[in-house]
PDB file of N, CA and C in Angstrom:
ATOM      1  N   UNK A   1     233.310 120.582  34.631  1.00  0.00           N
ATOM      2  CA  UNK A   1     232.469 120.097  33.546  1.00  0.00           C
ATOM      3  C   UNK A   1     231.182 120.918  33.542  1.00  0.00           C
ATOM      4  N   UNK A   2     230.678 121.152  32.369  1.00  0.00           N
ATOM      5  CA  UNK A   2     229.694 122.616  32.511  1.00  0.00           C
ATOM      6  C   UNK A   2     228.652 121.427  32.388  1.00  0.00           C
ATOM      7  N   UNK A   3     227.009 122.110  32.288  1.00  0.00           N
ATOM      8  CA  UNK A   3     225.983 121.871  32.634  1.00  0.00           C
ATOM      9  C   UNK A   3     225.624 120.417  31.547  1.00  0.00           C
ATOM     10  N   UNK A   4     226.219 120.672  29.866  1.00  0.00           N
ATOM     11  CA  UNK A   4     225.623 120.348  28.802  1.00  0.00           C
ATOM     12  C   UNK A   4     226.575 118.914  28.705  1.00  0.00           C
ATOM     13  N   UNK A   5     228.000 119.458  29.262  1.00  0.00           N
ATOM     14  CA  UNK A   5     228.113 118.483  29.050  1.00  0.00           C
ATOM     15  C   UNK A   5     227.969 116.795  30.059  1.00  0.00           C
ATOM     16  N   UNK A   6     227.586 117.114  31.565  1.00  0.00           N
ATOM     17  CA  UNK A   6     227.233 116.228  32.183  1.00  0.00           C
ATOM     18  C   UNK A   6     225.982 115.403  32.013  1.00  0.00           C
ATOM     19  N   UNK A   7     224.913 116.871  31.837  1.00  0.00           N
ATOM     20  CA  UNK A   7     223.529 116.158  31.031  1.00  0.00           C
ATOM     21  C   UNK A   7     223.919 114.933  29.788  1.00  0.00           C
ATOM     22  N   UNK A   8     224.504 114.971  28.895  1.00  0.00           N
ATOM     23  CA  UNK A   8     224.982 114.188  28.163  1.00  0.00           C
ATOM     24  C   UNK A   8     225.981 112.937  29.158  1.00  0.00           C
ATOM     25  N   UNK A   9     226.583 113.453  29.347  1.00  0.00           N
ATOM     26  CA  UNK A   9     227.517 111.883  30.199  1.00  0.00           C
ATOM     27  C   UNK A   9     226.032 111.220  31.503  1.00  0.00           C
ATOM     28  N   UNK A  10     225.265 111.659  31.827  1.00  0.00           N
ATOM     29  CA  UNK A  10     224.551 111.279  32.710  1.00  0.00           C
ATOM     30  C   UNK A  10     223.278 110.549  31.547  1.00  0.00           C
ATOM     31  N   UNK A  11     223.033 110.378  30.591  1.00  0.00           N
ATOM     32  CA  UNK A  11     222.221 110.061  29.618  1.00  0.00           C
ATOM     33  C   UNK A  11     223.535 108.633  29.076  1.00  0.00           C
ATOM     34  N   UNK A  12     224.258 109.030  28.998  1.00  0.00           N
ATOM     35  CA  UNK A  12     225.099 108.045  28.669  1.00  0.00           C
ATOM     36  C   UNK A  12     225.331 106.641  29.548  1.00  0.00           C
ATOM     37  N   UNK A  13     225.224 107.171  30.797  1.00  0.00           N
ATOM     38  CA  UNK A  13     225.091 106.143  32.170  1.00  0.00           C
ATOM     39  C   UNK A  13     224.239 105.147  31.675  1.00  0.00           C
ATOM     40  N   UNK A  14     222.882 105.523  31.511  1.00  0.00           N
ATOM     41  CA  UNK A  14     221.928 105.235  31.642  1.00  0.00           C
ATOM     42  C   UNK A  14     221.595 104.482  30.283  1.00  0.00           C
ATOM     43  N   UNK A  15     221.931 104.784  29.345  1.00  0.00           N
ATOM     44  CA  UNK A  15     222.083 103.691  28.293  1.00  0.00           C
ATOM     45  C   UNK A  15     223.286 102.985  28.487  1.00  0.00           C
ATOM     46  N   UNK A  16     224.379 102.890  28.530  1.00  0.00           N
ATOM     47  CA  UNK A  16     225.446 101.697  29.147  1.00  0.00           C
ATOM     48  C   UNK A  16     224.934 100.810  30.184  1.00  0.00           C
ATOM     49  N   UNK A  17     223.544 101.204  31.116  1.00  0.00           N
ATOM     50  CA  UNK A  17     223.670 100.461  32.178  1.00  0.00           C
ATOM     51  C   UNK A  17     222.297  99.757  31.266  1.00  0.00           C
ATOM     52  N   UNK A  18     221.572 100.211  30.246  1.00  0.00           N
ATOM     53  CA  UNK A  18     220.691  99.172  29.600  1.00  0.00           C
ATOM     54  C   UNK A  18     220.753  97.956  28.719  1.00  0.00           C
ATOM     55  N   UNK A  19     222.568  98.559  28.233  1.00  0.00           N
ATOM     56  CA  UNK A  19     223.054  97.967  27.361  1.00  0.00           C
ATOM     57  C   UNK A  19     223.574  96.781  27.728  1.00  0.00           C
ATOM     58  N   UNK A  20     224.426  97.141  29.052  1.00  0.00           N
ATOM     59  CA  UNK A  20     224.956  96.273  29.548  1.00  0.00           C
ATOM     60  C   UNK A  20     223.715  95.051  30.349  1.00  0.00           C
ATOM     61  N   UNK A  21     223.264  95.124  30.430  1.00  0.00           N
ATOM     62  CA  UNK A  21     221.363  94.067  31.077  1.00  0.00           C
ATOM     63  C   UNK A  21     221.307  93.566  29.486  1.00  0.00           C
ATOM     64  N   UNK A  22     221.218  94.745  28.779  1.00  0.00           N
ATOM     65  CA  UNK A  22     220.112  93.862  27.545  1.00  0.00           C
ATOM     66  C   UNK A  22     222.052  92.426  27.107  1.00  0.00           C
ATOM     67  N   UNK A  23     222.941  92.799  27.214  1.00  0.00           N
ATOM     68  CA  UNK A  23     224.001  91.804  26.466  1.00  0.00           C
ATOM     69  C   UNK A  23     224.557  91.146  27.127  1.00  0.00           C
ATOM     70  N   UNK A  24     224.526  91.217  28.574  1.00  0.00           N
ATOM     71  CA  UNK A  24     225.377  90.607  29.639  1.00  0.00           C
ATOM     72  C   UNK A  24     224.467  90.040  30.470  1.00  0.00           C
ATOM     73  N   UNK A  25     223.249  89.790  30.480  1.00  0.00           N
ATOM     74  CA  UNK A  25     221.902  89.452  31.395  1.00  0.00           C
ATOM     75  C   UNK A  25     222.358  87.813  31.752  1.00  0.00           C
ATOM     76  N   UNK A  26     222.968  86.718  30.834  1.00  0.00           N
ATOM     77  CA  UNK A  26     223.425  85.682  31.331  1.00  0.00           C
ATOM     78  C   UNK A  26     224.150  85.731  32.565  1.00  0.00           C
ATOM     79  N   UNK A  27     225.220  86.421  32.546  1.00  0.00           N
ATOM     80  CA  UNK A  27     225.903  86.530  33.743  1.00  0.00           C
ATOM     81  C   UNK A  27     225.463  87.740  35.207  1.00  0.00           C
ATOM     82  N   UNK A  28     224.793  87.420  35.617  1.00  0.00           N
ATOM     83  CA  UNK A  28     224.278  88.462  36.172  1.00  0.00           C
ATOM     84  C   UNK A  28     225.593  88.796  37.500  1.00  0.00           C
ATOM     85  N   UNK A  29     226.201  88.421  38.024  1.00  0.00           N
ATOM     86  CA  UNK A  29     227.240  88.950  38.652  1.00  0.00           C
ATOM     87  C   UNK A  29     227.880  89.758  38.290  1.00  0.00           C
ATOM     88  N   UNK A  30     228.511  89.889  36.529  1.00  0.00           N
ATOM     89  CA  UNK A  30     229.125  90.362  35.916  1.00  0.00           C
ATOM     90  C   UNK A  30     228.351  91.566  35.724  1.00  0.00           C
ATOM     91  N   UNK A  31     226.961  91.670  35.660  1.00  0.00           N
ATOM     92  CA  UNK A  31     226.417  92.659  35.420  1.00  0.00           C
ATOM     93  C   UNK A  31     226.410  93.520  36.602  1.00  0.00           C
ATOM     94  N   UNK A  32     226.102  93.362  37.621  1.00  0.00           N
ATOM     95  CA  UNK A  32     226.180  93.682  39.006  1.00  0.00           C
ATOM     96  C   UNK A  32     227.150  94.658  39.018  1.00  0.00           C
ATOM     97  N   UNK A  33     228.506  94.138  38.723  1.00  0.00           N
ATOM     98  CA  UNK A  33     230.191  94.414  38.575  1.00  0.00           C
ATOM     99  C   UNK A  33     229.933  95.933  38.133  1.00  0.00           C
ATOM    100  N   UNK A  34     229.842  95.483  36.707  1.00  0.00           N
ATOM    101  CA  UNK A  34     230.074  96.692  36.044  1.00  0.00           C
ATOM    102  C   UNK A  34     228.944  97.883  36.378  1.00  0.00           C
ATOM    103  N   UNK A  35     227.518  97.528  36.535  1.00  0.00           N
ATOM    104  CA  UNK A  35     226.662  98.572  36.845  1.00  0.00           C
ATOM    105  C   UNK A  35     227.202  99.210  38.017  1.00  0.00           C
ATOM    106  N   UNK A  36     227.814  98.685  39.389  1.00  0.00           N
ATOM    107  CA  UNK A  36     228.309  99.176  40.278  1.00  0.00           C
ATOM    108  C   UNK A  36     229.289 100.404  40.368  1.00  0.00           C
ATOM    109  N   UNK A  37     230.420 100.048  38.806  1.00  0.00           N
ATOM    110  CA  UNK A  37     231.078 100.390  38.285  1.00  0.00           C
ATOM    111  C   UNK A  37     230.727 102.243  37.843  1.00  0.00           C
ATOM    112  N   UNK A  38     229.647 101.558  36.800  1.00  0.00           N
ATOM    113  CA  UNK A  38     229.135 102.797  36.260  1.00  0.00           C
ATOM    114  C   UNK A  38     228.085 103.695  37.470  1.00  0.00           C
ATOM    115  N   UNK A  39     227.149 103.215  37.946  1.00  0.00           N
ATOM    116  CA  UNK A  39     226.783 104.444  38.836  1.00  0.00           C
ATOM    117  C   UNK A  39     227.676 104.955  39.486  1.00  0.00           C
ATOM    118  N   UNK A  40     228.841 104.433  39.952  1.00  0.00           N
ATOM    119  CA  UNK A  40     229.756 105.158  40.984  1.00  0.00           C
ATOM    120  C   UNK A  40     230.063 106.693  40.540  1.00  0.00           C
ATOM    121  N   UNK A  41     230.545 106.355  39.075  1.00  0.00           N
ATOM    122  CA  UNK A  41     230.618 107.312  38.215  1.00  0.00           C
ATOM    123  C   UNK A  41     229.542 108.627  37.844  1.00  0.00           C
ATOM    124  N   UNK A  42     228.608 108.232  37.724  1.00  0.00           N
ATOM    125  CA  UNK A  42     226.875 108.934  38.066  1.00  0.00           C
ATOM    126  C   UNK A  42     227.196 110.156  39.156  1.00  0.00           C
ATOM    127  N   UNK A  43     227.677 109.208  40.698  1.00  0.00           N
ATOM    128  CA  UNK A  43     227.433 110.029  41.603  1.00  0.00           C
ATOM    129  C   UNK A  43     228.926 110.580  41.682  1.00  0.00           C
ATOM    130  N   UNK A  44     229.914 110.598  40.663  1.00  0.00           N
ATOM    131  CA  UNK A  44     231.375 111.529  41.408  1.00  0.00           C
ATOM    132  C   UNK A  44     230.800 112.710  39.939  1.00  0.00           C
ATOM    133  N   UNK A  45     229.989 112.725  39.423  1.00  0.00           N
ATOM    134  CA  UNK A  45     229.709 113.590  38.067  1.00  0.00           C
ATOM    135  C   UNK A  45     228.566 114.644  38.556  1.00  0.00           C
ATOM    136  N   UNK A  46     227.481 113.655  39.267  1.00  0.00           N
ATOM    137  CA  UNK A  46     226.509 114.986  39.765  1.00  0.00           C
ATOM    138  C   UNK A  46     227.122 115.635  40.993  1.00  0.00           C
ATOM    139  N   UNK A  47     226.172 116.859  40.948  1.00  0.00           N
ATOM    140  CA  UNK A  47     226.303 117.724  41.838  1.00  0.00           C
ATOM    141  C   UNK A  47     225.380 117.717  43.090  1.00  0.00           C
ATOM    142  N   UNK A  48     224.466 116.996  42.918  1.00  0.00           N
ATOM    143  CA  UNK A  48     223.946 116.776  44.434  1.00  0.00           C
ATOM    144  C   UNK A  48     223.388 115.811  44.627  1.00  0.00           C
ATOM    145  N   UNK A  49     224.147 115.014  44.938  1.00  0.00           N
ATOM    146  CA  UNK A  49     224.847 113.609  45.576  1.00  0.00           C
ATOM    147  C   UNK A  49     223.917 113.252  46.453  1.00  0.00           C
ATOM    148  N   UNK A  50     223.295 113.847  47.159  1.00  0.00           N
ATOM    149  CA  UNK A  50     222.772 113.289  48.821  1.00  0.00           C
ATOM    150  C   UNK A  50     221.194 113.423  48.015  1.00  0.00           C
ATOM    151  N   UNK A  51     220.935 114.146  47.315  1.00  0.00           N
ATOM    152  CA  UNK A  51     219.520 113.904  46.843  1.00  0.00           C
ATOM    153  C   UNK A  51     219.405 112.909  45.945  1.00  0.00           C
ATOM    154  N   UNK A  52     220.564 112.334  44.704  1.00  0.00           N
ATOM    155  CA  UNK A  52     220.141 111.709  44.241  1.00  0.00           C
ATOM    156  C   UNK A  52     220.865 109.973  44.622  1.00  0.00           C
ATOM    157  N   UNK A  53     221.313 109.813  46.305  1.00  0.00           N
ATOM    158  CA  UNK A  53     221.618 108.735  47.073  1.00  0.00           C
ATOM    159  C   UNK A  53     220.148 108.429  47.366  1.00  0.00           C
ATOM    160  N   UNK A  54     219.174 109.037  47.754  1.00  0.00           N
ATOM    161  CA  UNK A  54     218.210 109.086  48.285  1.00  0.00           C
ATOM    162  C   UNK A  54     217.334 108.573  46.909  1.00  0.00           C
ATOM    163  N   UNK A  55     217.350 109.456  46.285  1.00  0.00           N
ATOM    164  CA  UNK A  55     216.462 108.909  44.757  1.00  0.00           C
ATOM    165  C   UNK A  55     216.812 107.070  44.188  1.00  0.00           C
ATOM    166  N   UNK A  56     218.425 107.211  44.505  1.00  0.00           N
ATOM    167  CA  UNK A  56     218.368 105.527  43.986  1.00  0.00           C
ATOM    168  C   UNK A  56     218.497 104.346  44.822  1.00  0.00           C
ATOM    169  N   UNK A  57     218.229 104.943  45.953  1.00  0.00           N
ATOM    170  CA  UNK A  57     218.752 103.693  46.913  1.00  0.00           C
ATOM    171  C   UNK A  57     216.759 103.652  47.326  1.00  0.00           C
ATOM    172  N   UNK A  58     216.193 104.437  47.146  1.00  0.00           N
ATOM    173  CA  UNK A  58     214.368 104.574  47.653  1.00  0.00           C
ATOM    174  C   UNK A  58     213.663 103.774  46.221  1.00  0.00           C
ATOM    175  N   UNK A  59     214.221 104.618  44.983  1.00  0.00           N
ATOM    176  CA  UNK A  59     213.448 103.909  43.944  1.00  0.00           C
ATOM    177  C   UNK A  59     214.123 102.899  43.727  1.00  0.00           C
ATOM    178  N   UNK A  60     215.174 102.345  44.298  1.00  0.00           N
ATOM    179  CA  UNK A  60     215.546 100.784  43.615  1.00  0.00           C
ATOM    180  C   UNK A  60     215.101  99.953  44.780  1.00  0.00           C
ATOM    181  N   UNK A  61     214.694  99.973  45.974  1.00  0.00           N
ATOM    182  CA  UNK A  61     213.814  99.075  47.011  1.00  0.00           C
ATOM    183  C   UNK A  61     212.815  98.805  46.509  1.00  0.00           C
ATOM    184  N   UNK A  62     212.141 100.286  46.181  1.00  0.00           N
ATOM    185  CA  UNK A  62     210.555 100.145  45.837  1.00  0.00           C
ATOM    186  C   UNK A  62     209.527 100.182  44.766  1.00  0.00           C
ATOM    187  N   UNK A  63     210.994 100.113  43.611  1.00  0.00           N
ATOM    188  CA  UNK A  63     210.684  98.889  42.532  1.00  0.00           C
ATOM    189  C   UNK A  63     210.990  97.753  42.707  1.00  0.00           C
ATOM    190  N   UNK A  64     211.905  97.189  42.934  1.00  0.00           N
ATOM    191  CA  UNK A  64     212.304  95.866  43.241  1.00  0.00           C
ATOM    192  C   UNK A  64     211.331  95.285  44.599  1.00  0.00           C
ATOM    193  N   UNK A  65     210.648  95.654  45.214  1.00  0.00           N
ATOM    194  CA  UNK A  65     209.387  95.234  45.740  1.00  0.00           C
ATOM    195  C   UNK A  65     208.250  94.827  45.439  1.00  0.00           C
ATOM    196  N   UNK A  66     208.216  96.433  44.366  1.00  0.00           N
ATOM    197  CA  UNK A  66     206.662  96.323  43.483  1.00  0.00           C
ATOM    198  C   UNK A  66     207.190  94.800  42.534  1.00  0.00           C
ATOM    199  N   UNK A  67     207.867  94.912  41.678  1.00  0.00           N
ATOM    200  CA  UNK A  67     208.683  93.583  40.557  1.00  0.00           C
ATOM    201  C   UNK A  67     207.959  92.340  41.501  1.00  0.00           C
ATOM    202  N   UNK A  68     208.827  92.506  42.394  1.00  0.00           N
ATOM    203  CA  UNK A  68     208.658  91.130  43.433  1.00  0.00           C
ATOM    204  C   UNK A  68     207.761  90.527  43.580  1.00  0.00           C
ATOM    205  N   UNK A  69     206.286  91.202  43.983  1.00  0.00           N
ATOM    206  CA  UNK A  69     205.019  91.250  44.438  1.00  0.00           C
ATOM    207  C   UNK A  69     204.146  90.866  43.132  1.00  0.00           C
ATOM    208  N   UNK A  70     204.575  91.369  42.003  1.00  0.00           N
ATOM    209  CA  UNK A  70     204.251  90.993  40.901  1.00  0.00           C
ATOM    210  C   UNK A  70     204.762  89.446  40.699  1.00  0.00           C
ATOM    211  N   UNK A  71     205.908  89.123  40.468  1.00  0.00           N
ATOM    212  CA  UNK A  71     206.687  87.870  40.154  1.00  0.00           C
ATOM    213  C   UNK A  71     206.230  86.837  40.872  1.00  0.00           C
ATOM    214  N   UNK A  72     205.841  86.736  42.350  1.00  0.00           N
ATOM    215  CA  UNK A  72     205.479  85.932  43.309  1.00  0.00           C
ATOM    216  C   UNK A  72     203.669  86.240  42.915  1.00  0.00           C
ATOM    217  N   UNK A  73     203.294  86.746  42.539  1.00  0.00           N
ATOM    218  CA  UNK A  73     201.740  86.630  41.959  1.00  0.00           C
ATOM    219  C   UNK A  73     201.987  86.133  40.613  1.00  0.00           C
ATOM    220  N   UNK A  74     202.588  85.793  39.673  1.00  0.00           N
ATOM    221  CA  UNK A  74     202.933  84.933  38.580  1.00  0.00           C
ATOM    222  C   UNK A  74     202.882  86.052  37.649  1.00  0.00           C
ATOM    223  N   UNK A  75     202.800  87.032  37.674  1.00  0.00           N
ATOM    224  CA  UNK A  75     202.608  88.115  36.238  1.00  0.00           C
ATOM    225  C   UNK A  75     203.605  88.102  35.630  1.00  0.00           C
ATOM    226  N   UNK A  76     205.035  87.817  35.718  1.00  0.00           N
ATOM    227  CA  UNK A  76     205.693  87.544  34.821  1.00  0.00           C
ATOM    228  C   UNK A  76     207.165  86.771  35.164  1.00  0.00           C
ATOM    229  N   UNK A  77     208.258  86.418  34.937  1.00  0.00           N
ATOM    230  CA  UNK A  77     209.588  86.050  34.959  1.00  0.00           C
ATOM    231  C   UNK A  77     211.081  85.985  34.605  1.00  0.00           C
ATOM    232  N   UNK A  78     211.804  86.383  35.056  1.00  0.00           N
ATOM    233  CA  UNK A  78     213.194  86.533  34.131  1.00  0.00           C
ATOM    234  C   UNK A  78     213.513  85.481  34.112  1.00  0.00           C
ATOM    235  N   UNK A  79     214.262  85.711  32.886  1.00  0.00           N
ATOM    236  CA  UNK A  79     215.793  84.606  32.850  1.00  0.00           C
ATOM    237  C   UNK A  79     216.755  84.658  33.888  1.00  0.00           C
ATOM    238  N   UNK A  80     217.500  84.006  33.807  1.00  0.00           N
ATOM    239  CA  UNK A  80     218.357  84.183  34.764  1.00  0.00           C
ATOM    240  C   UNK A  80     218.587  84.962  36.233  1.00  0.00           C
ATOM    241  N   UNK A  81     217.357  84.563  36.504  1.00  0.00           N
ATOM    242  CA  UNK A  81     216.383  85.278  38.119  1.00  0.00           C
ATOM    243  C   UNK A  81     217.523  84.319  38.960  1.00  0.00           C
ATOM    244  N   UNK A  82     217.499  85.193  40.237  1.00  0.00           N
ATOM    245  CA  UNK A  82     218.133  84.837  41.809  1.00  0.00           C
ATOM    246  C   UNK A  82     216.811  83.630  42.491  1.00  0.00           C
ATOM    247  N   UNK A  83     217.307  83.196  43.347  1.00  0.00           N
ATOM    248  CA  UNK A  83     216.294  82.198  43.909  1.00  0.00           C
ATOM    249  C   UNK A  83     215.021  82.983  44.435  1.00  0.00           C
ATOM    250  N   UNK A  84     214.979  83.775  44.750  1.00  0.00           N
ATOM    251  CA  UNK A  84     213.552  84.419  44.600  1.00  0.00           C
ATOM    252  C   UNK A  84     213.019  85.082  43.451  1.00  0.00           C
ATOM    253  N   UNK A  85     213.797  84.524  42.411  1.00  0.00           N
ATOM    254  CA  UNK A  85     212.799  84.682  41.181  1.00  0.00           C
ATOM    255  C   UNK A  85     213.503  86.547  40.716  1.00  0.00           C
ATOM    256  N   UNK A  86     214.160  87.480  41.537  1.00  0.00           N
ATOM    257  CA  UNK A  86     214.429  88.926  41.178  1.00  0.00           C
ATOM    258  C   UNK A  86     216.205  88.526  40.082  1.00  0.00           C
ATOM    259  N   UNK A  87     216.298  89.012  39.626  1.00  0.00           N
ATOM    260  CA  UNK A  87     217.693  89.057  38.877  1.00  0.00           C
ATOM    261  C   UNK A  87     218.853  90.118  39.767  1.00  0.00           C
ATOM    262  N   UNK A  88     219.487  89.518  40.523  1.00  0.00           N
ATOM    263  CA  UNK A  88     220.664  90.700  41.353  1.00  0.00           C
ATOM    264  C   UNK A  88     220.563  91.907  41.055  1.00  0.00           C
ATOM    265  N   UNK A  89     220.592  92.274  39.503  1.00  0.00           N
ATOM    266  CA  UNK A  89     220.844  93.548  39.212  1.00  0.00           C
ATOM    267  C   UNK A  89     219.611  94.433  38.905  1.00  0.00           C
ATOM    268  N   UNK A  90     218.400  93.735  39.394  1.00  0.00           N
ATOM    269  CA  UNK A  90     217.141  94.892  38.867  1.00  0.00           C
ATOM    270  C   UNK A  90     217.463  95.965  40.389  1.00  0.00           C
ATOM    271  N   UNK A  91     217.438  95.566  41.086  1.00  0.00           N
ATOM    272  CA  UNK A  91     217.789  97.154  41.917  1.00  0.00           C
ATOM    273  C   UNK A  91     218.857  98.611  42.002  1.00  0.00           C
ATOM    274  N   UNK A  92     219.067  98.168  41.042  1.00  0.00           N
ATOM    275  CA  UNK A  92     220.243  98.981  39.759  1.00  0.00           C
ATOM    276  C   UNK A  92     219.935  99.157  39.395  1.00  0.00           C
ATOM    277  N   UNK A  93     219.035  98.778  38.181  1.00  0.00           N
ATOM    278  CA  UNK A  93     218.059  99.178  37.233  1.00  0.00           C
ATOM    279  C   UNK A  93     217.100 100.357  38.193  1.00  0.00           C
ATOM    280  N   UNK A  94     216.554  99.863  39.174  1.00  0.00           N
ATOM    281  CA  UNK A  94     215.192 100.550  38.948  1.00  0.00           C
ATOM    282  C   UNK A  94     215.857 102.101  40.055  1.00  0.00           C
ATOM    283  N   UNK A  95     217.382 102.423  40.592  1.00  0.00           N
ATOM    284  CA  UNK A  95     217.741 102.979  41.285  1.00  0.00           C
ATOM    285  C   UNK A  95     218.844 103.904  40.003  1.00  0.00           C
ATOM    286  N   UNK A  96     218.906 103.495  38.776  1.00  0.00           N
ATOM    287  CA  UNK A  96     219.147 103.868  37.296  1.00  0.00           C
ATOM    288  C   UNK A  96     217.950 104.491  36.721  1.00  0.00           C
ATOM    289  N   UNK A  97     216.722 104.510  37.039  1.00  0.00           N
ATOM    290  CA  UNK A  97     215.370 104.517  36.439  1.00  0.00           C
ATOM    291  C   UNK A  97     215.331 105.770  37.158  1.00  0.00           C
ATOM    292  N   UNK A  98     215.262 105.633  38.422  1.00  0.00           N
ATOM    293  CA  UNK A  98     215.077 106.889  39.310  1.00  0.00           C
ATOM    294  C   UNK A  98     215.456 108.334  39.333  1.00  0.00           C
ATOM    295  N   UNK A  99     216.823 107.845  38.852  1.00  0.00           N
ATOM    296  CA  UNK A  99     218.112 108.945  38.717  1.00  0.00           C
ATOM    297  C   UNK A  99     217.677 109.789  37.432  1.00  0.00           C
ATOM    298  N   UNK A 100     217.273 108.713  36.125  1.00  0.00           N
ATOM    299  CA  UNK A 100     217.082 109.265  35.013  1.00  0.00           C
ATOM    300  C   UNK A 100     215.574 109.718  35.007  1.00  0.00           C
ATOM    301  N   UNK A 101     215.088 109.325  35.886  1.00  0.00           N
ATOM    302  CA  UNK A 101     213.675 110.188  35.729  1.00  0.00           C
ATOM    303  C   UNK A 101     214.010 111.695  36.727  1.00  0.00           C
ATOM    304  N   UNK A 102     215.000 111.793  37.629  1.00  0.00           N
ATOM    305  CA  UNK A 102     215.097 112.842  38.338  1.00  0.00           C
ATOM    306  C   UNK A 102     215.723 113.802  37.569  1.00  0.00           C
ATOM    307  N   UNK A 103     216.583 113.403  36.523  1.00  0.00           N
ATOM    308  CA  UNK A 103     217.564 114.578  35.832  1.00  0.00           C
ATOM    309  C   UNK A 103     216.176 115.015  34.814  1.00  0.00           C
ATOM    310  N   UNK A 104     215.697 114.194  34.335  1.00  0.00           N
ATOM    311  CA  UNK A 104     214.430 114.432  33.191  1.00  0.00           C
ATOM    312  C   UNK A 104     213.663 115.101  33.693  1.00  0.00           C
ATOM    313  N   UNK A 105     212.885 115.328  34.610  1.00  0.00           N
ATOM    314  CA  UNK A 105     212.021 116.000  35.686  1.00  0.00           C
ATOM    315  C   UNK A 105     212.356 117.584  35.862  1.00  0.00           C
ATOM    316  N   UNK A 106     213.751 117.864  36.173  1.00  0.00           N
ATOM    317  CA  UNK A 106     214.871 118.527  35.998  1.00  0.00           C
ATOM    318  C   UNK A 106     214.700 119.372  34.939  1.00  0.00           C
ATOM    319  N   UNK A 107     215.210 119.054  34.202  1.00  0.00           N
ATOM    320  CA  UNK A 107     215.374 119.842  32.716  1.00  0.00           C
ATOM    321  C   UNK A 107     214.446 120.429  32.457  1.00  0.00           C
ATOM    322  N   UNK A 108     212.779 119.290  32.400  1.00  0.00           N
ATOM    323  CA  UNK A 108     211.676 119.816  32.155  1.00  0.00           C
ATOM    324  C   UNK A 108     211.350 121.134  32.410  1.00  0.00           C
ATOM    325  N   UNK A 109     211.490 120.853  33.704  1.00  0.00           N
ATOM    326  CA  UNK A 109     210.959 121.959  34.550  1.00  0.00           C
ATOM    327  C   UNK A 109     212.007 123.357  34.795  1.00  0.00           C
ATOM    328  N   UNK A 110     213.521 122.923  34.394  1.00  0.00           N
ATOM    329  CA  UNK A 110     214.153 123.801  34.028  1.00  0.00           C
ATOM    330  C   UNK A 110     213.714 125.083  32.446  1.00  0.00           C
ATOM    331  N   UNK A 111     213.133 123.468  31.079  1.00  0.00           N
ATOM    332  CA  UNK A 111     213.066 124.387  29.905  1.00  0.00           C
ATOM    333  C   UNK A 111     211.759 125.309  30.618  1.00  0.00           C
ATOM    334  N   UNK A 112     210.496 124.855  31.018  1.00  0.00           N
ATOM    335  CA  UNK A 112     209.164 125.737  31.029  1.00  0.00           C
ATOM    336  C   UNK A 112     209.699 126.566  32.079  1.00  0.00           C
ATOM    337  N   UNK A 113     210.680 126.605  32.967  1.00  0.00           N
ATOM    338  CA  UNK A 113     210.397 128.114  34.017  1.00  0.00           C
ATOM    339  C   UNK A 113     211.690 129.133  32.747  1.00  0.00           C
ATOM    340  N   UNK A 114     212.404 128.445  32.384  1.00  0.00           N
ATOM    341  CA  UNK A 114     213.293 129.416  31.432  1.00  0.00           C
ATOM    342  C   UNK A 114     213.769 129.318  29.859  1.00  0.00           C
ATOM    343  N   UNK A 115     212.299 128.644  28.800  1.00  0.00           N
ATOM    344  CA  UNK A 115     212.438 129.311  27.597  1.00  0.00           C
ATOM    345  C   UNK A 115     213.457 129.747  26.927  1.00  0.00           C
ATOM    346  N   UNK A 116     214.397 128.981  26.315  1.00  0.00           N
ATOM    347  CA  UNK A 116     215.671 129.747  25.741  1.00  0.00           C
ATOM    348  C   UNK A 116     215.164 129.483  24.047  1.00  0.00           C
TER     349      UNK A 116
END
């Protein structure tokens, strides 16, 4: 699979895994399921795997910390929150957040060093 077209399937992840929160957020197990589902997919598509294990397993702790710290200071609340108030699947989210800010980061800095 060449460069253009993974950039695209890896953008695609990442809205399926918003889509699936913003329509399936009642069931949050179910959401769990399938996000599990779809990153798996993420990491058999990229090419370097061990950097971006590291990117989502670091930024989904340490958002889901920061969230936490917030939530338990009252700043805000989900629906369908776990008994500590986090929803199962925000550490997916924010380990989804990570990934897509790392490919974005990426590119960036791919277009300004090489101008096509």
């Amino acid at each position: 699979m060449d460069n253009w077209q993974t950039t695209w399937l890896k953008r695609g992840i990442f809205l399926c895994t918003l889509l699936t929160i913003a329509f399936l957020f009642p069931k949050p197990l179910l959401v769990v399921a399938i996000l599990l589902v779809i990153h798996c997919l993420y990491f058999v598509i990229t090419q370097d795997k061990k950097t971006s294990l590291i990117v989502y397993c670091s930024i989904g702790i340490l958002g889901t910390a920061a969230e936490l710290l917030c939530i338990l200071k009252g700043a805000w609340e989900y629906a369908n929150a776990s008994p500590i108030g986090l929803p199962y699947w925000l550490p997916l989210l924010w380990g989804s957040a990570g990934l897509f800010m790392k490919d974005l980061s990426k590119r960036v800095q791919n277009h300004f060093q090489n101008p096509t």
